[in-house]
C-alpha atoms as a PDB file:
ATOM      1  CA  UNK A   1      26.259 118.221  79.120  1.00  0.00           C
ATOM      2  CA  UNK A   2      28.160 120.958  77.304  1.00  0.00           C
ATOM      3  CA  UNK A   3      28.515 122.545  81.237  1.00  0.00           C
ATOM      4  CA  UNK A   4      29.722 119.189  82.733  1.00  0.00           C
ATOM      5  CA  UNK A   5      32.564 119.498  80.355  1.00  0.00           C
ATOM      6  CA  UNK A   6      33.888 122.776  80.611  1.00  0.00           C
ATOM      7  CA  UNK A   7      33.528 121.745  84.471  1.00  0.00           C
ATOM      8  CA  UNK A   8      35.878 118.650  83.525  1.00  0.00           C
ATOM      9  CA  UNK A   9      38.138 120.998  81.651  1.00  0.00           C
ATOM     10  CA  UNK A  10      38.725 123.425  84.249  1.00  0.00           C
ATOM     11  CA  UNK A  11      39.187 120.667  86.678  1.00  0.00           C
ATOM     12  CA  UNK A  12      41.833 119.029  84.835  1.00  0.00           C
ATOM     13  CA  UNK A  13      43.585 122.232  84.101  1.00  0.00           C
ATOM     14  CA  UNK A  14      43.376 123.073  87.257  1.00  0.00           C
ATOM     15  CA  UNK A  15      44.977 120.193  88.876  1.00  0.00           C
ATOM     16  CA  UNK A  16      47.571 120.260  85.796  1.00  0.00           C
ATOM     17  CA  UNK A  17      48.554 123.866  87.156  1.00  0.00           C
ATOM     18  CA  UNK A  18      48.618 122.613  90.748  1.00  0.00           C
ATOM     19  CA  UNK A  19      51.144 119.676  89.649  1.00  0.00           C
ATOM     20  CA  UNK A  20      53.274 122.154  88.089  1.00  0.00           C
ATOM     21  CA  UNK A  21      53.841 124.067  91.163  1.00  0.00           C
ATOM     22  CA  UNK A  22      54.202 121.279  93.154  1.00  0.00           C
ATOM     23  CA  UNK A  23      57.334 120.317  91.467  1.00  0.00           C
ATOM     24  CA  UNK A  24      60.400 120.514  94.003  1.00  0.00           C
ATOM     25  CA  UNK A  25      62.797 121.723  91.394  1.00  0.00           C
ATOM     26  CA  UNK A  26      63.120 124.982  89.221  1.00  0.00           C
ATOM     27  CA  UNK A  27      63.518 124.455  85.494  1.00  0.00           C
ATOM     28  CA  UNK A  28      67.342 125.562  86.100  1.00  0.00           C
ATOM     29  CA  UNK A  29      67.883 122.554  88.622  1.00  0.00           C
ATOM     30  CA  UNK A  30      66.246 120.097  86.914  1.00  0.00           C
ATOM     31  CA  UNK A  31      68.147 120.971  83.321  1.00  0.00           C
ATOM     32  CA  UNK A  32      71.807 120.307  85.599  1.00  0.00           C
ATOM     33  CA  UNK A  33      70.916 117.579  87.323  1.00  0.00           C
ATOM     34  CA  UNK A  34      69.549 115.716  83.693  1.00  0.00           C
ATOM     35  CA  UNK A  35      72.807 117.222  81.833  1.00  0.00           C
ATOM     36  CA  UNK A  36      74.967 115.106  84.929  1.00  0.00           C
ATOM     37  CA  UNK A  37      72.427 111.955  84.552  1.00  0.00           C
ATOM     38  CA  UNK A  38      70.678 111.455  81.801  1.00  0.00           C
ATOM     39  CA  UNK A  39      73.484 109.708  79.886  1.00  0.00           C
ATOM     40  CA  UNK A  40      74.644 107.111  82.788  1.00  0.00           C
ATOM     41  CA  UNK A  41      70.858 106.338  83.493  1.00  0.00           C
ATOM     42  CA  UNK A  42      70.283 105.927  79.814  1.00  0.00           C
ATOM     43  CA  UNK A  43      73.463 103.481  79.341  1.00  0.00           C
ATOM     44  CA  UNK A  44      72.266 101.700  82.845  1.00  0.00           C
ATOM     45  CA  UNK A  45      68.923 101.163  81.219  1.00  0.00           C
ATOM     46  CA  UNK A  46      69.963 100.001  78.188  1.00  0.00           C
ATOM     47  CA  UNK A  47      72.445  97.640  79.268  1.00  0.00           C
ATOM     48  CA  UNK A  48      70.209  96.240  81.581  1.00  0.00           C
ATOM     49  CA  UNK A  49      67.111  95.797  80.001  1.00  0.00           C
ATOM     50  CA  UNK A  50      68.996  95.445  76.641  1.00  0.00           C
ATOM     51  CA  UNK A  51      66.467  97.806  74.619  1.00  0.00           C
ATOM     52  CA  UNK A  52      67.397 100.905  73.877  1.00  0.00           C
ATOM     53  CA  UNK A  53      63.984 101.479  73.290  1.00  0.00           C
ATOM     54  CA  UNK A  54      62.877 100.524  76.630  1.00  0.00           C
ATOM     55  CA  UNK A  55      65.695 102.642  78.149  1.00  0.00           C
ATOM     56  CA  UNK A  56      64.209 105.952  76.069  1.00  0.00           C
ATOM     57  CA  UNK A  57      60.766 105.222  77.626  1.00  0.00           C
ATOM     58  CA  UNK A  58      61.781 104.035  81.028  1.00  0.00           C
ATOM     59  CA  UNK A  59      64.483 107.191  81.372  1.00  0.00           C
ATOM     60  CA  UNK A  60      61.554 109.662  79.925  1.00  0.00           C
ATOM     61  CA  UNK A  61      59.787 108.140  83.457  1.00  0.00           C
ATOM     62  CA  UNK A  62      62.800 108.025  85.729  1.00  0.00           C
ATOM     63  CA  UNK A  63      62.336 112.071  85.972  1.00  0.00           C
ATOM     64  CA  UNK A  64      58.677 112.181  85.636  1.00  0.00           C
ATOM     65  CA  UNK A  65      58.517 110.603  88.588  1.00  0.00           C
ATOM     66  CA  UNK A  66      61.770 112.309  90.122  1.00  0.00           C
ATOM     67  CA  UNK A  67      59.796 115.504  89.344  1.00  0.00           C
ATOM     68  CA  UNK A  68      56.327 114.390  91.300  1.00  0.00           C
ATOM     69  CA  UNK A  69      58.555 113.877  94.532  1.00  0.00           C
ATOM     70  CA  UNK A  70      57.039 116.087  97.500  1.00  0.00           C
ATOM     71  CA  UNK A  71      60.712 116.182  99.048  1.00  0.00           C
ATOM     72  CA  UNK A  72      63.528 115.026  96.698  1.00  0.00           C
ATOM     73  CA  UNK A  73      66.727 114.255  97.813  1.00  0.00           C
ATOM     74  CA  UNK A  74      68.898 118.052  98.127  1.00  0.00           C
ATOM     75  CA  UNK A  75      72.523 116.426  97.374  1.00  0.00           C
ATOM     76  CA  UNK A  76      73.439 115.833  94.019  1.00  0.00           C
ATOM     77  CA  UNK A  77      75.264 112.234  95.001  1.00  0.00           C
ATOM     78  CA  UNK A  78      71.809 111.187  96.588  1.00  0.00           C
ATOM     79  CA  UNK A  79      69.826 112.285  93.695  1.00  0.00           C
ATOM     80  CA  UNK A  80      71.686 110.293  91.129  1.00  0.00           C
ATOM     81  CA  UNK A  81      71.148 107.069  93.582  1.00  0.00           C
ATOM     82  CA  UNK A  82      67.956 107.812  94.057  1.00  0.00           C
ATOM     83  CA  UNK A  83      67.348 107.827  90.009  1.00  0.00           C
ATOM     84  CA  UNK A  84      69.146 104.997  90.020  1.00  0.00           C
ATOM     85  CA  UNK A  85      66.591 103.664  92.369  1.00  0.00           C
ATOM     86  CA  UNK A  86      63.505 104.575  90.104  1.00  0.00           C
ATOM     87  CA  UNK A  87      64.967 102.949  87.429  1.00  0.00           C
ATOM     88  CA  UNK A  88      65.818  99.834  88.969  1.00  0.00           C
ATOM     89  CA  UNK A  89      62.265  99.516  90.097  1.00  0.00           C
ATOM     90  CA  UNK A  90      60.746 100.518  86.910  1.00  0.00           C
ATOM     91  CA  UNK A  91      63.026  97.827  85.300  1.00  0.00           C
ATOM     92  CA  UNK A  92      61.940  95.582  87.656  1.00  0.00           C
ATOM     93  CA  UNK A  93      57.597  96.476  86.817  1.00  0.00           C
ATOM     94  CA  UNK A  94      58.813  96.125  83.366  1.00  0.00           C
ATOM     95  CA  UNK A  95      60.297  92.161  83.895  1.00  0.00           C
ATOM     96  CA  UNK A  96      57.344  91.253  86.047  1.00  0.00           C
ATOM     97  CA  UNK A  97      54.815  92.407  83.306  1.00  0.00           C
ATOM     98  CA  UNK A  98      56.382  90.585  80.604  1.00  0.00           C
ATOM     99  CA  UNK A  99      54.991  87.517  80.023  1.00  0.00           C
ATOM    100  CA  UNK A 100      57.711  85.956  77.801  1.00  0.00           C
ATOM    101  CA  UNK A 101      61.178  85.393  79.408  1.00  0.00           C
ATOM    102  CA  UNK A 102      63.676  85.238  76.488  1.00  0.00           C
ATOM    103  CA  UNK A 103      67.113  86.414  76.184  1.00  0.00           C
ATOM    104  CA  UNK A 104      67.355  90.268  75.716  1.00  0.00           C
ATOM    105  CA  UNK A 105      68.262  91.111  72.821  1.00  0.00           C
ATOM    106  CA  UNK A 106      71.499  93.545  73.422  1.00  0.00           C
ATOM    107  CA  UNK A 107      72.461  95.753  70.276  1.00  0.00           C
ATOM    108  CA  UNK A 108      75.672  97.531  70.934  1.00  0.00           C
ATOM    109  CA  UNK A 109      75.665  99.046  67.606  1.00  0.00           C
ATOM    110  CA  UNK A 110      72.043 101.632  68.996  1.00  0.00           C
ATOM    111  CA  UNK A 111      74.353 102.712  71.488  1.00  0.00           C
ATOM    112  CA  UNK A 112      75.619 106.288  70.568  1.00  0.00           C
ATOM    113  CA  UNK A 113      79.292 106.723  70.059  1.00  0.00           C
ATOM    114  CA  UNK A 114      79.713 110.388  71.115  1.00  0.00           C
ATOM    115  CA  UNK A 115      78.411 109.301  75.248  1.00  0.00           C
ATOM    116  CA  UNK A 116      81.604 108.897  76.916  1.00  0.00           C
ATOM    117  CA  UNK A 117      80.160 106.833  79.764  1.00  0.00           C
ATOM    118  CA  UNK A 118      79.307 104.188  77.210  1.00  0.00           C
ATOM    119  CA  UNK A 119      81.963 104.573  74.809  1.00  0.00           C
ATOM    120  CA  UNK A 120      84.704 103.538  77.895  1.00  0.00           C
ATOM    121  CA  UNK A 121      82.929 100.577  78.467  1.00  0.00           C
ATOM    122  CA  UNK A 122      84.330  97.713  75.544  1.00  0.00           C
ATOM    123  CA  UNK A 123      81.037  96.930  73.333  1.00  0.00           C
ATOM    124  CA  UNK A 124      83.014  93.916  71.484  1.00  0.00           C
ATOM    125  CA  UNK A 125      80.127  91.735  69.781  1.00  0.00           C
ATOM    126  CA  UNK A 126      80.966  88.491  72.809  1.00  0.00           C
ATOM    127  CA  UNK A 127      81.111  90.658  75.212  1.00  0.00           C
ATOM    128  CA  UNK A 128      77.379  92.011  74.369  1.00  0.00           C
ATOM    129  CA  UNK A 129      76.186  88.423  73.403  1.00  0.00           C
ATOM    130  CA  UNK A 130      77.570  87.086  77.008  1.00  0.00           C
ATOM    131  CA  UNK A 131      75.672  90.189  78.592  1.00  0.00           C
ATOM    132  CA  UNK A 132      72.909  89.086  76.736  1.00  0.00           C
ATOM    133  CA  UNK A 133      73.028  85.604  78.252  1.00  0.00           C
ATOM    134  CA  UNK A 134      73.014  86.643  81.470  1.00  0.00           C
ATOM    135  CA  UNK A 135      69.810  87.100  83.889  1.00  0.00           C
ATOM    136  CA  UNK A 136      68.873  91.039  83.935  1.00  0.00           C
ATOM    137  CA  UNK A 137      69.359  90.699  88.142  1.00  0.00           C
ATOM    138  CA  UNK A 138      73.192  89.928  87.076  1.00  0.00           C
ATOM    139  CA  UNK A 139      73.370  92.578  84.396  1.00  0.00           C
ATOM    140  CA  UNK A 140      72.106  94.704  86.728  1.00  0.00           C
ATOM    141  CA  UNK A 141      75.340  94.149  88.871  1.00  0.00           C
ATOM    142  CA  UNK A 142      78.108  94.126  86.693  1.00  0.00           C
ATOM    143  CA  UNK A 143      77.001  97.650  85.447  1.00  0.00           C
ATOM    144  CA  UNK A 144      76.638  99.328  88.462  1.00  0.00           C
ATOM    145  CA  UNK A 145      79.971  98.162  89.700  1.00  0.00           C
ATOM    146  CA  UNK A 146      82.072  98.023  86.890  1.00  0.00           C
ATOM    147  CA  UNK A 147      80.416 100.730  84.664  1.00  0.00           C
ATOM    148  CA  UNK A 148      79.300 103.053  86.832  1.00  0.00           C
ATOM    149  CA  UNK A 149      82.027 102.230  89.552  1.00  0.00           C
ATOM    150  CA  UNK A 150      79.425 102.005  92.494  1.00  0.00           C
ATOM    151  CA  UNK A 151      80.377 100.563  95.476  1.00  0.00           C
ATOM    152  CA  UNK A 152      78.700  97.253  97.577  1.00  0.00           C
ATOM    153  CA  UNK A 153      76.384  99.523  99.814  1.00  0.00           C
ATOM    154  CA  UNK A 154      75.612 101.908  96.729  1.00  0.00           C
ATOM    155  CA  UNK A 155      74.693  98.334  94.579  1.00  0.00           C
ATOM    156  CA  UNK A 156      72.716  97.226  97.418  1.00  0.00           C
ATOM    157  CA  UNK A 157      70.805 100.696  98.100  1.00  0.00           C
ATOM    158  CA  UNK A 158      70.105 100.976  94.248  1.00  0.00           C
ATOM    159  CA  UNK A 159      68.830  97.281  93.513  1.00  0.00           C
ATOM    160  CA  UNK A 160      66.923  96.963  96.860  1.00  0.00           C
ATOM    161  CA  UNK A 161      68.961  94.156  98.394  1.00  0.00           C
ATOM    162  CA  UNK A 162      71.001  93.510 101.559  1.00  0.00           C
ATOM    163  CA  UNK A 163      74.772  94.789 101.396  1.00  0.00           C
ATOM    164  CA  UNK A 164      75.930  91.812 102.743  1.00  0.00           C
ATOM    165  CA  UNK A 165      74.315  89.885  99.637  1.00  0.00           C
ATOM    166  CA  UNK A 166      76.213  92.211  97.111  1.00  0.00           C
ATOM    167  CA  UNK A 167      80.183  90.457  96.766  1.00  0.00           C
ATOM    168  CA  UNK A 168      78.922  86.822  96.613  1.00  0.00           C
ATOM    169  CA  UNK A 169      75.989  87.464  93.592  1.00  0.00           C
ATOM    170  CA  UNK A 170      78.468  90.295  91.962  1.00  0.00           C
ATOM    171  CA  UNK A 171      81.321  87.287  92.293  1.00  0.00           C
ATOM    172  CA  UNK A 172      78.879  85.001  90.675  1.00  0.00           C
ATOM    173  CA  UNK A 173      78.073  87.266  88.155  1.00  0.00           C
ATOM    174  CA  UNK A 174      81.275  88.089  86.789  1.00  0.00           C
ATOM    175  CA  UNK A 175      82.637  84.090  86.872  1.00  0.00           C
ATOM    176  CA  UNK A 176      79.298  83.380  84.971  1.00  0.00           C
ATOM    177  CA  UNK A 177      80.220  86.758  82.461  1.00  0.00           C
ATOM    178  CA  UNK A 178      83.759  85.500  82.319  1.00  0.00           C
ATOM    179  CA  UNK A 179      82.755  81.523  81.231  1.00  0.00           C
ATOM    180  CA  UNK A 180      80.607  82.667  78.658  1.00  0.00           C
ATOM    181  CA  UNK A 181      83.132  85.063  77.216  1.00  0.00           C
ATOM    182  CA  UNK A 182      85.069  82.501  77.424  1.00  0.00           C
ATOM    183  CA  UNK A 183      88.804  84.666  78.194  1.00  0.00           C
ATOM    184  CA  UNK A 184      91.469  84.942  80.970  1.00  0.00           C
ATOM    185  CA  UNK A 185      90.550  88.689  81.169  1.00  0.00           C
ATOM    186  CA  UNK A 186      90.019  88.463  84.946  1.00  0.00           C
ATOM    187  CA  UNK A 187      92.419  91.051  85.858  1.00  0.00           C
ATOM    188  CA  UNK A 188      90.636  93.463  83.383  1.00  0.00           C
ATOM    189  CA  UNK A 189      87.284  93.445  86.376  1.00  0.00           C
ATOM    190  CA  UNK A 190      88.911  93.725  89.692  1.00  0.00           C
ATOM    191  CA  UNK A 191      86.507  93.998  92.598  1.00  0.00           C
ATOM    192  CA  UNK A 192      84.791  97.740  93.004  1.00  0.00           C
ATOM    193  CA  UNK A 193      85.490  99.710  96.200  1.00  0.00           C
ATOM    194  CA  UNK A 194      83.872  99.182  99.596  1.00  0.00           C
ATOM    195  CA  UNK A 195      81.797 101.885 101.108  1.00  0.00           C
ATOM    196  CA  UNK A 196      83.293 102.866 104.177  1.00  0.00           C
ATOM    197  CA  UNK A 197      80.716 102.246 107.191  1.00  0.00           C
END
């Protein structure tokens, strides 16, 4: 028994070591790319899924399974899209598991004040109970296009939809944000670039 263990041991470590040099990155790499993404992806998360909590877990994934990737993407613009990507789906696992479907629960005072990305986006108390009111799918939307500034094709890569889909659900989404809020600020979100084809 006490053989069949060690056996066990030395199989796990070995396959630990072998998934540590399978990683695609270098430790120098990695540290960058999660200094130039780790904040946005957090804030995405978090908005989104409207737990900060969930957005700690979820992000701690985003990279594990980044990481795993036999070939990841070499350009920095197609990494962050493709993180962007993870998270989306792992949001989307998340919805699909829960069993209860009530309003998230946004708290705008867990966001930190010293992350620029977030701090530049207005976290009045409306405008985080409208967010709140809205379906995660349209949450989704207004972030990436007014908070991250992504355009239609870069939406539509990201939440796994066609491009072509993207203006009339984002145009939905910000008349349904703008009723709840209830103001006249539609000047304030003007419609986010097009990709050029």
């Amino acid at each position: 028994m006490l053989t069949r263990a060690r056996a066990l041991a030395k199989g796990e470590a070995a396959r630990a070591e072998g998934e540590v040099k399978s990683l695609a990155m270098d430790e120098e790499s990695f540290r960058v790319l999660y200094e130039r993404t780790a904040r946005l992806l957090w804030a995405y998360l978090a908005r989104v899924s409207g737990n900060p909590a969930l957005a700690d877990d979820l992000l701690q994934e985003c990279y594990c399974r980044f990481l795993s990737l036999a070939n990841p993407p070499q350009e920095e613009a197609h990494r962050k899209n493709y993180l962007f990507r993870i998270a989306t789906n792992l949001l989307r696992d998340h919805w699909r598991s829960e069993r209860k479907h009530s309003p998230a629960n946004i708290e705008t005072a867990d966001l930190p004040l010293e992350d620029h990305a977030v701090a530049n986006v207005p976290l009045r108390s409306d405008l985080g109970r409208a967010l709140a009111q809205l379906k995660p799918k349209e949450r989704q939307l207004l972030w990436l296009a007014y908070a991250e500034g992504a355009s239609h094709k870069e939406i539509a890569a990201t939440s796994g939809m066609k491009t072509a889909s993207v203006r009339p659900l984002l145009f939905r989404a910000r008349k349904k944000l703008l009723a709840l809020i209830g103001g006249s600020s539609r000047d304030n979100m003007r419609e986010p670039r097009k990709a050029a084809s």
